[in-house]
Protein backbone atom coordinates (compact mmCIF):
# COMPACT_ATOMS: atom_id res chain seq x y z
CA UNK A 1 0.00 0.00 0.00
CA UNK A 2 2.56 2.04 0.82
CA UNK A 3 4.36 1.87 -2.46
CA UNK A 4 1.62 2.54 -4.10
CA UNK A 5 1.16 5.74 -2.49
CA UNK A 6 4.81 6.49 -3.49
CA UNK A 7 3.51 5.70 -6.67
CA UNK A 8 1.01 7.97 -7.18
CA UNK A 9 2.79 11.17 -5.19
CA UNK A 10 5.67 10.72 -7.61
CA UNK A 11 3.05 10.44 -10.65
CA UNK A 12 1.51 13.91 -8.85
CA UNK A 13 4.75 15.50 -8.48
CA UNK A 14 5.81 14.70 -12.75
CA UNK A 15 2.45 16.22 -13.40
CA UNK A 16 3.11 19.43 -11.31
CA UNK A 17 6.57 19.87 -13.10
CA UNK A 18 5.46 19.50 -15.99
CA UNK A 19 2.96 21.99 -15.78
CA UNK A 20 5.48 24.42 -14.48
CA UNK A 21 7.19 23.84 -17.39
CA UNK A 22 4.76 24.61 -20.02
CA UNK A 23 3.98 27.69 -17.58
CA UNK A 24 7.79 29.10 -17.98
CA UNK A 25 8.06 28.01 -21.24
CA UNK A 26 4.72 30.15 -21.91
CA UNK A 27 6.00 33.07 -19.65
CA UNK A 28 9.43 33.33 -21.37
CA UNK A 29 7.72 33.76 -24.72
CA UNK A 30 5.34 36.63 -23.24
CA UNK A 31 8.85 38.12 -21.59
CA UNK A 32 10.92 38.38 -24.89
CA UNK A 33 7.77 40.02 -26.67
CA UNK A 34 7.39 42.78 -24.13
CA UNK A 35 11.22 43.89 -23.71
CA UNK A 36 9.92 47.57 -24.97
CA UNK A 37 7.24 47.10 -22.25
CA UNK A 38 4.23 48.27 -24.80
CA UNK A 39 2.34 45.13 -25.11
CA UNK A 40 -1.20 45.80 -23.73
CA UNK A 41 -3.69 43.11 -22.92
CA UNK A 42 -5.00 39.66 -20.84
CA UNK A 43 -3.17 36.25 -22.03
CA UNK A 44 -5.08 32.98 -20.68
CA UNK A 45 -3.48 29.96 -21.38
CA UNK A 46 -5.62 26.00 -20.45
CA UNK A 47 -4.59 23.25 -20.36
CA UNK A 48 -5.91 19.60 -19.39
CA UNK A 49 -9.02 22.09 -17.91
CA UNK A 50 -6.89 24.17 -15.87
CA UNK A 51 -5.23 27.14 -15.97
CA UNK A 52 -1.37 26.77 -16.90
CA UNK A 53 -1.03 30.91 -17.70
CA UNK A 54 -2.80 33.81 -16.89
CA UNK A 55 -1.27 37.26 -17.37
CA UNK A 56 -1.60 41.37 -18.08
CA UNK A 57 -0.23 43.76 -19.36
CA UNK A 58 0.07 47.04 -19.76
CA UNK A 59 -2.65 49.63 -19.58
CA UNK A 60 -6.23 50.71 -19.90
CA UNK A 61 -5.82 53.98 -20.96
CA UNK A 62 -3.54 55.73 -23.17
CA UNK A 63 -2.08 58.21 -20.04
CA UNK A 64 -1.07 54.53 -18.25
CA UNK A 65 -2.65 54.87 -15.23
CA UNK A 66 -4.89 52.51 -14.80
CA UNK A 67 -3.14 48.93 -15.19
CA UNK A 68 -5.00 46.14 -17.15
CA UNK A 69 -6.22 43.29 -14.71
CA UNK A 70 -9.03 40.52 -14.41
CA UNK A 71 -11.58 42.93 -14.53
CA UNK A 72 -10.38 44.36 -17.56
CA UNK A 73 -12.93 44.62 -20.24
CA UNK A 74 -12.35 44.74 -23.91
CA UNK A 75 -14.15 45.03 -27.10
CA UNK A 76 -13.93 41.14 -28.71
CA UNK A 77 -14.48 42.31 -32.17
CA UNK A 78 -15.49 39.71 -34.07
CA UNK A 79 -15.45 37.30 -31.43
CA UNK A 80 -18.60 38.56 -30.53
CA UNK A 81 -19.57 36.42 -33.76
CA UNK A 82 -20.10 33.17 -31.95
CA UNK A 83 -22.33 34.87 -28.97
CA UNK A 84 -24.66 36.60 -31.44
CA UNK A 85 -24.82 32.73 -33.14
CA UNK A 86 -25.37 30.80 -29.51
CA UNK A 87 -28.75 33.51 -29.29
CA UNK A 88 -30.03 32.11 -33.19
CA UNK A 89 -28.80 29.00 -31.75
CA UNK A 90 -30.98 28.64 -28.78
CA UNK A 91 -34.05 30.45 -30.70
CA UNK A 92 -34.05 27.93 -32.72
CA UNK A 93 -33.53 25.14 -30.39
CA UNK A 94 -36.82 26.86 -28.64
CA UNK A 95 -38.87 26.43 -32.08
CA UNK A 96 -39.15 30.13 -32.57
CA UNK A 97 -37.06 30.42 -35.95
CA UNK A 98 -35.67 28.07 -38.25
CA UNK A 99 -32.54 28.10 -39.92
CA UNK A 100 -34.65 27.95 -42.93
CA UNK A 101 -36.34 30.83 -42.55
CA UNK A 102 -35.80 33.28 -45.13
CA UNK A 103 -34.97 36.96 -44.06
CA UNK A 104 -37.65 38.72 -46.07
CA UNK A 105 -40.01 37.09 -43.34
CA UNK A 106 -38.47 39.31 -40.78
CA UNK A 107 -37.46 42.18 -42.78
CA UNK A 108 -40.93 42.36 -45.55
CA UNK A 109 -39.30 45.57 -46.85
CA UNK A 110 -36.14 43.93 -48.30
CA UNK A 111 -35.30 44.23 -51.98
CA UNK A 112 -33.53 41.04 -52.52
CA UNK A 113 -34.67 37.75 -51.75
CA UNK A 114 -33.96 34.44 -51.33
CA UNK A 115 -31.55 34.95 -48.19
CA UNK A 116 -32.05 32.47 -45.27
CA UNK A 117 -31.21 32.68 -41.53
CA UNK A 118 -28.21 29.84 -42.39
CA UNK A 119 -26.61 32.14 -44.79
CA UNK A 120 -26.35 35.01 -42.39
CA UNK A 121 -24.87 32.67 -40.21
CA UNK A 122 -22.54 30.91 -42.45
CA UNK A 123 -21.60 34.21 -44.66
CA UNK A 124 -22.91 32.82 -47.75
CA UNK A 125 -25.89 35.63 -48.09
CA UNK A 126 -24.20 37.70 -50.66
CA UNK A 127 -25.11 41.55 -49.07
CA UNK A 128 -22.37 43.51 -48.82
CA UNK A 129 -20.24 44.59 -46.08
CA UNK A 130 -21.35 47.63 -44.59
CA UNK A 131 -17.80 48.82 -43.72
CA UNK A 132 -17.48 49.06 -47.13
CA UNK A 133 -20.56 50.95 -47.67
CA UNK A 134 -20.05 54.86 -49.55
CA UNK A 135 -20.09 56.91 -45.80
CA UNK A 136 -22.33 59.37 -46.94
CA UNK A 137 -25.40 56.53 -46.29
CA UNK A 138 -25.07 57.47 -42.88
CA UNK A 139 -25.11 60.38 -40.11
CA UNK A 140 -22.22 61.12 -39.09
CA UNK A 141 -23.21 63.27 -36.63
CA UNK A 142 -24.66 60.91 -34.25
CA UNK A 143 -23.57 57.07 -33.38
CA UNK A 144 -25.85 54.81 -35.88
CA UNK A 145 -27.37 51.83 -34.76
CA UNK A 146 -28.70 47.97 -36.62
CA UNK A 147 -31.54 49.89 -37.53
CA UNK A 148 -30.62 52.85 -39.28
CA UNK A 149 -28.24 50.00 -40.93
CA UNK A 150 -31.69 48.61 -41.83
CA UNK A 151 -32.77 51.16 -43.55
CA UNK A 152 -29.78 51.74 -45.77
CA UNK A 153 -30.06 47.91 -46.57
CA UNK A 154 -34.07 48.13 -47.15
CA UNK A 155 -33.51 51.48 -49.36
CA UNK A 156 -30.50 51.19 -51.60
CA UNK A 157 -29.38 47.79 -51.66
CA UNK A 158 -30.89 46.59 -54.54
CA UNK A 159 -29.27 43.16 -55.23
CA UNK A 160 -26.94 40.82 -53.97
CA UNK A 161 -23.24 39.85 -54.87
CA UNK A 162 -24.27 36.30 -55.74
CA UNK A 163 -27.23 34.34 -55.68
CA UNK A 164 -27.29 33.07 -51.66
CA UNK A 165 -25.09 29.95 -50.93
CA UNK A 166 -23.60 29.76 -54.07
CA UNK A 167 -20.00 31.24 -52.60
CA UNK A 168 -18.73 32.56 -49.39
CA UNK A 169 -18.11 35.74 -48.71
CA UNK A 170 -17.19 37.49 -45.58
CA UNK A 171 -19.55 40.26 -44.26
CA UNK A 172 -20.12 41.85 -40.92
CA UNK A 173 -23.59 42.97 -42.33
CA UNK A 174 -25.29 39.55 -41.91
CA UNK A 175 -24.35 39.90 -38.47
CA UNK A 176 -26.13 43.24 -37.80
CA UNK A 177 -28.96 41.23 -39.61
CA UNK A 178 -28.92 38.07 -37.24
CA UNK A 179 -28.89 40.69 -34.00
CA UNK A 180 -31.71 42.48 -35.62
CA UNK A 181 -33.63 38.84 -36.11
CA UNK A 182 -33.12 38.34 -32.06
CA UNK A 183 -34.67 41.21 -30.91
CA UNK A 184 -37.69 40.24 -33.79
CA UNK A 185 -38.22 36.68 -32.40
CA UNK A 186 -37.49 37.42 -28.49
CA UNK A 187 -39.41 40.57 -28.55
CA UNK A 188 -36.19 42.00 -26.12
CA UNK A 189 -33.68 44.44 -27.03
CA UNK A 190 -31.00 42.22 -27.98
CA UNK A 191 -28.67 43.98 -25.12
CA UNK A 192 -31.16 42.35 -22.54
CA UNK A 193 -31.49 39.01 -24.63
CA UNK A 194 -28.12 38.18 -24.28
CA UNK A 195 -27.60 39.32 -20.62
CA UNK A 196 -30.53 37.16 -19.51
CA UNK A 197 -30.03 34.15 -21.81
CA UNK A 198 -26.27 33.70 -22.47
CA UNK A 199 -24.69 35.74 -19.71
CA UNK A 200 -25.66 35.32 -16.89
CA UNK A 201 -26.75 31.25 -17.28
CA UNK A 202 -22.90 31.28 -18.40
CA UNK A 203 -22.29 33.33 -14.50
CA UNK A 204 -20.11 36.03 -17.00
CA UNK A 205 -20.75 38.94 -14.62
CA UNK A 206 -18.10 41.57 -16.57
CA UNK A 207 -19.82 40.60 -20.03
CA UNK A 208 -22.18 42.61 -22.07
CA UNK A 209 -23.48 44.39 -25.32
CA UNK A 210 -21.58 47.87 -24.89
CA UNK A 211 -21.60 51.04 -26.54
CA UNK A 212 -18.04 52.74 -25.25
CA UNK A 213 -18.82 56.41 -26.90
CA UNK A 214 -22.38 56.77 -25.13
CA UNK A 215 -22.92 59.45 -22.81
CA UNK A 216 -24.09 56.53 -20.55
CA UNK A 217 -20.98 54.31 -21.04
CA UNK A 218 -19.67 53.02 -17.92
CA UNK A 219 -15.67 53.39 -18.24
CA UNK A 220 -14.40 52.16 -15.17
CA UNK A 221 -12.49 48.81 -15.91
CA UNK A 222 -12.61 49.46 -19.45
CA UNK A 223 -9.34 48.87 -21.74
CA UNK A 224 -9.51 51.38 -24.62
CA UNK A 225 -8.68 50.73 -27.67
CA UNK A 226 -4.78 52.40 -29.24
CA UNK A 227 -2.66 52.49 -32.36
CA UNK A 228 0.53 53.59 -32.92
CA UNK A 229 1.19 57.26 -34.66
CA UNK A 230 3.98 56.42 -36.81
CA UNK A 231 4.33 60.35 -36.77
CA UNK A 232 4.61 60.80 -32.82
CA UNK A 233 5.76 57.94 -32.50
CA UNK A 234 3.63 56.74 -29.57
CA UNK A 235 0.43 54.93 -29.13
CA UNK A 236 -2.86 56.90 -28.77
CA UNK A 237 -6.91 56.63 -28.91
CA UNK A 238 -7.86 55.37 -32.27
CA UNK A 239 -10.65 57.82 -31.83
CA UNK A 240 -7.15 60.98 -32.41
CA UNK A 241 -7.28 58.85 -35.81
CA UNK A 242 -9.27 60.63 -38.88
CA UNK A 243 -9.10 57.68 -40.65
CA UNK A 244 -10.94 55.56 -37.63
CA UNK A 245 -13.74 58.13 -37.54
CA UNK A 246 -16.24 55.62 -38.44
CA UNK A 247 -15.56 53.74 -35.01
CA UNK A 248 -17.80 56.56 -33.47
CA UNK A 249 -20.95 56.62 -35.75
CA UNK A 250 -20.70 52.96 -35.63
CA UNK A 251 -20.26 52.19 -32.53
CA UNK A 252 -24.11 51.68 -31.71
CA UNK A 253 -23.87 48.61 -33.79
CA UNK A 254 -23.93 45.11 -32.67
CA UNK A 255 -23.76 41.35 -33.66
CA UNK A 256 -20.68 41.32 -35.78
CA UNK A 257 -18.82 43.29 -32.87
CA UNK A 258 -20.23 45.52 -29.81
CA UNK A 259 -19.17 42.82 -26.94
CA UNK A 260 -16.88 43.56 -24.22
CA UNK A 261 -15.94 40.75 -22.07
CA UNK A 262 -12.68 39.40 -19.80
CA UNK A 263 -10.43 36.88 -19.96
CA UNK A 264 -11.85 35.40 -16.76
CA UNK A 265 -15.47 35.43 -18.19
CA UNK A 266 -14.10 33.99 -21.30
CA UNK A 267 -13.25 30.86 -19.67
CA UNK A 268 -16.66 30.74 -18.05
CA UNK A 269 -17.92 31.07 -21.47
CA UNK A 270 -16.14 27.84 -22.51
CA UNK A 271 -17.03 26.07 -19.49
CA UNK A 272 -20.45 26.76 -20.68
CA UNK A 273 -20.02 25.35 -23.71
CA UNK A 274 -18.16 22.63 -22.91
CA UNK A 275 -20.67 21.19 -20.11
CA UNK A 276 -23.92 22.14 -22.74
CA UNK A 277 -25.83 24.92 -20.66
CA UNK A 278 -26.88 27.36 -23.19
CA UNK A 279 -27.57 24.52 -26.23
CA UNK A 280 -27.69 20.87 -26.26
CA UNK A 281 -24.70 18.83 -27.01
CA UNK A 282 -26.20 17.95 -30.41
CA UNK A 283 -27.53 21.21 -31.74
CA UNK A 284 -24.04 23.29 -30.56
CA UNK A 285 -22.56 20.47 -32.99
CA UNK A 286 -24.33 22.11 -35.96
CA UNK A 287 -21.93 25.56 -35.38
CA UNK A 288 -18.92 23.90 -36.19
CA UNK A 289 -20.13 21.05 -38.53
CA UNK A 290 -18.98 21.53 -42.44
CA UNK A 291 -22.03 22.31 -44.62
CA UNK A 292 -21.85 22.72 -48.42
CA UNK A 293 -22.92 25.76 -50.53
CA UNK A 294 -25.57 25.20 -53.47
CA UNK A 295 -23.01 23.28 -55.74
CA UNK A 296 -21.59 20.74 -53.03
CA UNK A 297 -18.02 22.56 -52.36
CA UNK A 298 -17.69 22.59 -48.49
CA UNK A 299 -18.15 26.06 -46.79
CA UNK A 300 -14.93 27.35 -46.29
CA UNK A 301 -12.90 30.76 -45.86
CA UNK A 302 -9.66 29.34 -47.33
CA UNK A 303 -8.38 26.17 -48.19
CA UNK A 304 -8.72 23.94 -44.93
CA UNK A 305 -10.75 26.51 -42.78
CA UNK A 306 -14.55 25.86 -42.47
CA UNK A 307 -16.62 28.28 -41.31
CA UNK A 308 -19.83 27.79 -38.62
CA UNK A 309 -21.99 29.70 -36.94
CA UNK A 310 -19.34 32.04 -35.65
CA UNK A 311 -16.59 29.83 -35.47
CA UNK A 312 -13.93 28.71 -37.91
CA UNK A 313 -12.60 24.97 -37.68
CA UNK A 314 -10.31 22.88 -39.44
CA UNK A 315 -11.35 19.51 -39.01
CA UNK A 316 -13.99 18.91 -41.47
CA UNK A 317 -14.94 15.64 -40.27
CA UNK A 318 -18.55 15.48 -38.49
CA UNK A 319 -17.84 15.60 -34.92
CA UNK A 320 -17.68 18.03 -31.95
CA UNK A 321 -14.25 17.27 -30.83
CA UNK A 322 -12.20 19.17 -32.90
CA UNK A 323 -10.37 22.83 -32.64
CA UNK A 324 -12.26 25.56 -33.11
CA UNK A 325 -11.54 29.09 -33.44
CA UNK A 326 -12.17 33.29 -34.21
CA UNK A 327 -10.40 35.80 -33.96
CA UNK A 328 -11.58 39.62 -33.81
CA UNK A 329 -9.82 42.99 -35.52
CA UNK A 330 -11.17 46.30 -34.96
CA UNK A 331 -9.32 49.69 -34.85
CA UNK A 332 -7.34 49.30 -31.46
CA UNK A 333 -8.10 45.51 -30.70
CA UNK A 334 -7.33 42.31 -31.75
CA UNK A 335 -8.22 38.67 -30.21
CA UNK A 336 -8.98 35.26 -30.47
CA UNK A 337 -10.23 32.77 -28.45
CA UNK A 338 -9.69 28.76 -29.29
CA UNK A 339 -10.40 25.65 -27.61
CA UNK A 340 -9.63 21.85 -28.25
CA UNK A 341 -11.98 19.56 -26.79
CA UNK A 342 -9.64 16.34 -26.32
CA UNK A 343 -6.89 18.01 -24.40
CA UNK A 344 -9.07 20.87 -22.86
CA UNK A 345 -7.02 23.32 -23.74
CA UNK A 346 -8.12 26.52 -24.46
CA UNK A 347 -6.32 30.40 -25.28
CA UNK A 348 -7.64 33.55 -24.92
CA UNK A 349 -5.90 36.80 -26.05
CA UNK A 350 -7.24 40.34 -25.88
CA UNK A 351 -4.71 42.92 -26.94
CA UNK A 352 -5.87 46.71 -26.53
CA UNK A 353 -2.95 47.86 -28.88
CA UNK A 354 -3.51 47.09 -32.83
CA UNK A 355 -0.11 47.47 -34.04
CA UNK A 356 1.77 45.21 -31.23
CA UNK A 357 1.46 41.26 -31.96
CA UNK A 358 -0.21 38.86 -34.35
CA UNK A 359 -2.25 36.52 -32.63
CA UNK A 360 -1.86 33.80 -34.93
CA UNK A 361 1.86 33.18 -35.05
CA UNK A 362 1.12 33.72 -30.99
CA UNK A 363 -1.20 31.25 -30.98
CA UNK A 364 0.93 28.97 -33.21
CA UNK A 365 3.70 29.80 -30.01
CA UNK A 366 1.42 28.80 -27.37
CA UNK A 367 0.34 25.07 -28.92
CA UNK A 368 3.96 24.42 -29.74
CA UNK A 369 4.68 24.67 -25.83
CA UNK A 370 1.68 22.52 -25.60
CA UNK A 371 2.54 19.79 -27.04
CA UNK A 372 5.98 19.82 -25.78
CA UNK A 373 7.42 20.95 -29.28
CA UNK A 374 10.47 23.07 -30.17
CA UNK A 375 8.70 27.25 -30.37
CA UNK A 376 10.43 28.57 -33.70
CA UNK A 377 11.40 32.28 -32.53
CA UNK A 378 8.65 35.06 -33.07
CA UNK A 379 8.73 38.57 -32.86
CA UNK A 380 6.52 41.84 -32.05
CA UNK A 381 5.86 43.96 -35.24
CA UNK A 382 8.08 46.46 -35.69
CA UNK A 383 6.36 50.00 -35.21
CA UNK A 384 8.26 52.04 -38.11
CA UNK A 385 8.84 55.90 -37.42
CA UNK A 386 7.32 57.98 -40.13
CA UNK A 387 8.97 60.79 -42.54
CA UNK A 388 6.86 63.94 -43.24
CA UNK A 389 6.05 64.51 -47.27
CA UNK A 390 5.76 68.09 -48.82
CA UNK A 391 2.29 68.88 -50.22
CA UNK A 392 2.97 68.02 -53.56
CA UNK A 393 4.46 64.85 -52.54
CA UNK A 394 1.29 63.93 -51.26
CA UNK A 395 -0.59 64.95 -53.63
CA UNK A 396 0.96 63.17 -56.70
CA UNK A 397 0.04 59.74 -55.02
CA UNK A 398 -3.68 60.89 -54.95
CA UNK A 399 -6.07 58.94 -56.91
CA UNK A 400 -8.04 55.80 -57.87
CA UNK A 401 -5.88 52.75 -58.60
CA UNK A 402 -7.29 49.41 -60.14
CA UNK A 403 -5.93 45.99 -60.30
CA UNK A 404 -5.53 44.48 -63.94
CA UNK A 405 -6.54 41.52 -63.24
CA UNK A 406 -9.97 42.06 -61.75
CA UNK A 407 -10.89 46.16 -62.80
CA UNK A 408 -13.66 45.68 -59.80
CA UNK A 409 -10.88 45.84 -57.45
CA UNK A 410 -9.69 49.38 -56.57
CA UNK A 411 -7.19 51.34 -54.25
CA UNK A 412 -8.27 54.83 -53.67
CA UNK A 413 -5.35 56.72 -52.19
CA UNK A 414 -6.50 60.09 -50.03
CA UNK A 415 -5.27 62.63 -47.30
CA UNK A 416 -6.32 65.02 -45.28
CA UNK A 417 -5.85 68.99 -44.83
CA UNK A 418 -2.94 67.84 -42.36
CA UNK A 419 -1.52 65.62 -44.98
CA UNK A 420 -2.77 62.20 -43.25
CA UNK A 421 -2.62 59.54 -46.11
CA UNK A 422 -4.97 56.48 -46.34
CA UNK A 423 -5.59 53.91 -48.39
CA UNK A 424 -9.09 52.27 -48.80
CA UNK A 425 -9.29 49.27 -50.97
CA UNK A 426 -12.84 48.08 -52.54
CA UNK A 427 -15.10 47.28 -49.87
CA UNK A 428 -13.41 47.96 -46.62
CA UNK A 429 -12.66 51.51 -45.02
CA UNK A 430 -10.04 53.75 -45.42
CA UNK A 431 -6.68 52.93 -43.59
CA UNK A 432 -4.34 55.19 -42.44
CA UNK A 433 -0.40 54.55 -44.39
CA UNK A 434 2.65 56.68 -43.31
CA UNK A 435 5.56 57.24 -45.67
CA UNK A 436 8.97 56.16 -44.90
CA UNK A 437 9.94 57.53 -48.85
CA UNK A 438 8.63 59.63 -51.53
CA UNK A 439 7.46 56.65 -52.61
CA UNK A 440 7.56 53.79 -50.04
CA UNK A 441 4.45 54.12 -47.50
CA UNK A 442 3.57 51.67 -44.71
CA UNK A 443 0.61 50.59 -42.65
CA UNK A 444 0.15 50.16 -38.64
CA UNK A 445 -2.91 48.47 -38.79
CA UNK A 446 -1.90 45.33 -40.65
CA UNK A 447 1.41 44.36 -41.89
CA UNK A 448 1.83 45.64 -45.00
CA UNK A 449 3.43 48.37 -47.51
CA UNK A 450 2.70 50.31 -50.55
CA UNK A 451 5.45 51.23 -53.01
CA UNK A 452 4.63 53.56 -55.43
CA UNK A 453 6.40 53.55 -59.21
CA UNK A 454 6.81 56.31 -61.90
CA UNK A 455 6.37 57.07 -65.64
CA UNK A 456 8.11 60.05 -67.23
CA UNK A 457 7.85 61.88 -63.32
CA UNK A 458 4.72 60.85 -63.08
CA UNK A 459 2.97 58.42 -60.69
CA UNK A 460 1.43 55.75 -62.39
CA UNK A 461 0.72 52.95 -60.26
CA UNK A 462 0.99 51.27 -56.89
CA UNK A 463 2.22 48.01 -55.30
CA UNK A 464 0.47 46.12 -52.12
CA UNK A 465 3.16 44.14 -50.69
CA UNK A 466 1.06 41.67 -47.80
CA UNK A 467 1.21 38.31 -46.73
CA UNK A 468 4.15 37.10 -49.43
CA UNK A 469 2.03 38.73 -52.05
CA UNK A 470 2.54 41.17 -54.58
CA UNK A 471 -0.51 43.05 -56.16
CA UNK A 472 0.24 45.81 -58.78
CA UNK A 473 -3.26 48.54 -59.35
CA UNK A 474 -2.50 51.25 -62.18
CA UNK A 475 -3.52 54.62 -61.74
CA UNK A 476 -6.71 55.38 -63.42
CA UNK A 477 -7.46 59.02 -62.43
């Protein structure tokens, strides 16, 4: 007996180092990406259900005075996906909708038709993406909400991209659509919806639908969102960004974003999941099961990633144990939250600083230590200083730029009375780029440069360098 007991303290004690392992394994990565002391957010790392890593850094606010901690609230982004799903979810686990339904029923004074609840869900619905949308649809002067979104969709969208679920296409406006649909069917603001249905059954007590730019906005605890000034050279509100302006008029807008949450609630979220308490076992299964648009091709974003209802997986076989994923981007914050159902293991990043870390190569990082696999080295993005251009500098890379290969596809190169440059390509929003050359320009937001190329003095077109890629767009005008 007693050598059993050896036994089994010894097998206790290789578990316990082990652990600690992993844990300064995972610590030393966070250390060597923070040596300039600027990365800003809550890191939660699980593993075999319990917590291996939990850590913050930084700050809330862009004066640093208020330190980021487990009450720490931040914007998810599109994270916020998979909660605005879980409400259609249990809906229609309740018999009030069906994934069949078709839109119009909900919305009578549509245009289009032929759009079902399961495209919205899966992004197969073919409306455009209402960041792209011209901004003179809305007021500017006051922060829009689903419904005035509504309206712009029920008066001057006309048609759809493609016939729905013949392709896949990205677009935060289904999600505006699906929150709208909530409030329909529950007869509850959709703010109150989730706080009584997903919330607070999930005991998430630092979780809900938030507007930060409200008079009413409750601040306290509240991580704001920054980006680096390539011209100051420092980090500041994204809201001190021209180019960002749209994060105030949207910022009434929920579904595809509009969630604040912690790390800490986070992992109650999961726990919810994982023991079934908002949806049962089998019906959850349908969010990350692979289903097939009109022609039989699998749903997918790329080439190995399916998408569900608000979650991306790469395991298209048809079961519930497999990894599943999103991640969020929206001026100032980036996440992603992922779980793995046979090892329990589960990461949660929320980074209040856009132009700091990419959370997949982090991510990537974190399952390497893991498994008990070598880490290959990764780095923090470098945050470039900018140059300042003369006016006529700036103005000679002015214009509309299109891409041979697909005309459709434009760069539209601006600036401001200060000489701010930004770059919007078709259907998303303007960007600010800095210039480190005449010529040579460079983004914060995403990783990415523009080079610019002459023609007897004259600039006559423009090169997107992202991702290994090169994409050349000639000046048109």
């Amino acid at each position: 007996m007693k050598e059993h007991l050896i036994t089994f303290l010894f097998f206790l004690f290789a578990l316990t180092v082990k652990a600690q392992d992993k844990t300064a394994r995972i610590d030393s990565l966070f250390q060597s990406l923070n040596t300039d002391g600027e990365l800003s957010g809550a890191f939660m790392v699980i593993d075999s259900g319990k917590i291996v890593y939990e850590e913050y850094f930084g700050y809330e606010d862009v004066n640093k005075k208020n330190k980021i901690n487990e009450l720490s609230r931040f914007e998810l982004a599109s994270v916020s996906k998979q909660f605005t799903a879980m409400a259609i979810m249990q809906l229609e686990e309740k018999g009030k909708l069906s994934f069949e339904d078709e839109i119009n029923n909900y919305f009578p004074n549509l245009k289009f038709k032929g759009v079902k609840i399961k495209n919205l869900l899966r992004n197969t619905s073919g409306i455009p993406e209402f960041l792209g949308w011209d901004a003179s649809w809305f007021d500017k002067t006051k922060i829009n909400t689903n419904k005035d979104a509504l309206q712009i969709i029920e008066n001057r969208i006309d048609t759809l991209l493609f016939t729905p679920g013949d392709n896949y296409m990205y677009s935060n406006t289904n999600w505006l659509l699906l929150a709208l649909v909530v409030e329909k069917v529950s007869g509850a603001p959709f703010a109150n919806y989730m706080e009584k249905f997903i919330f607070k059954p999930a005991k998430m007590k630092n979780t809900s639908v938030f507007s930060a730019r409200t008079p009413q906005a409750n601040l306290n605890n509240y991580a704001t969102g920054l980006a680096y000034d390539a011209k100051s050279k420092s980090f500041t509100s994204v809201d001190d960004f021209p180019s960002y302006n749209y994060v105030k008029y949207f910022d009434g807008m929920y579904g595809p974003y509009g969630i604040s949450s912690t790390a800490q609630d986070l992992l109650k979220w999961n726990e919810a999941l994982h023991q079934h308490t908002l949806v049962k076992k089998e019906n959850f299964a349908k969010a990350i099961t692979v289903d097939s648009l009109n022609d039989g091709r699998p749903i997918q974003m790329s080439e190995g990633l399916y998408y569900g209802f608000g979650w991306i997986f790469t395991d298209s076989l048809l079961n519930d144990d497999k990894m599943q994923f999103h991640t969020g981007g929206y001026p100032g914050y980036h996440s992603i939250i992922i779980r793995e159902g046979k090892h329990q293991r589960y990461f949660i990043a929320l980074i209040n600083k856009s132009n700091t870390i990419n959370v997949y190569p982090l991510t990537s990082a974190i399952d390497k230590i893991l498994r008990n696999q070598e880490v290959p080295k990764i780095e923090r993005e470098t945050l470039s200083e900018a140059i300042v251009l003369m006016e006529f500098q700036v103005k000679q890379l002015l214009g509309i730029y299109e891409y041979d290969k697909h005309p459709e596809l434009e760069f539209e190169i601006t600036a401001d009375d200060n000489g701010n440059i930004s770059a919007k390509l078709s259907g998303q929003s303007a960007i600010p780029i800095f210039p480190k050359s005449e010529l040579e320009l460079f983004y914060t937001a995403v990783k990415a440069e523009l080079k610019f190329s002459k023609e007897n003095d004259q600039v006559n077109a423009v090169t997107l360098y992202q991702n290994g890629q090169e994409l050349k767009f000639n000046k048109v005008k």
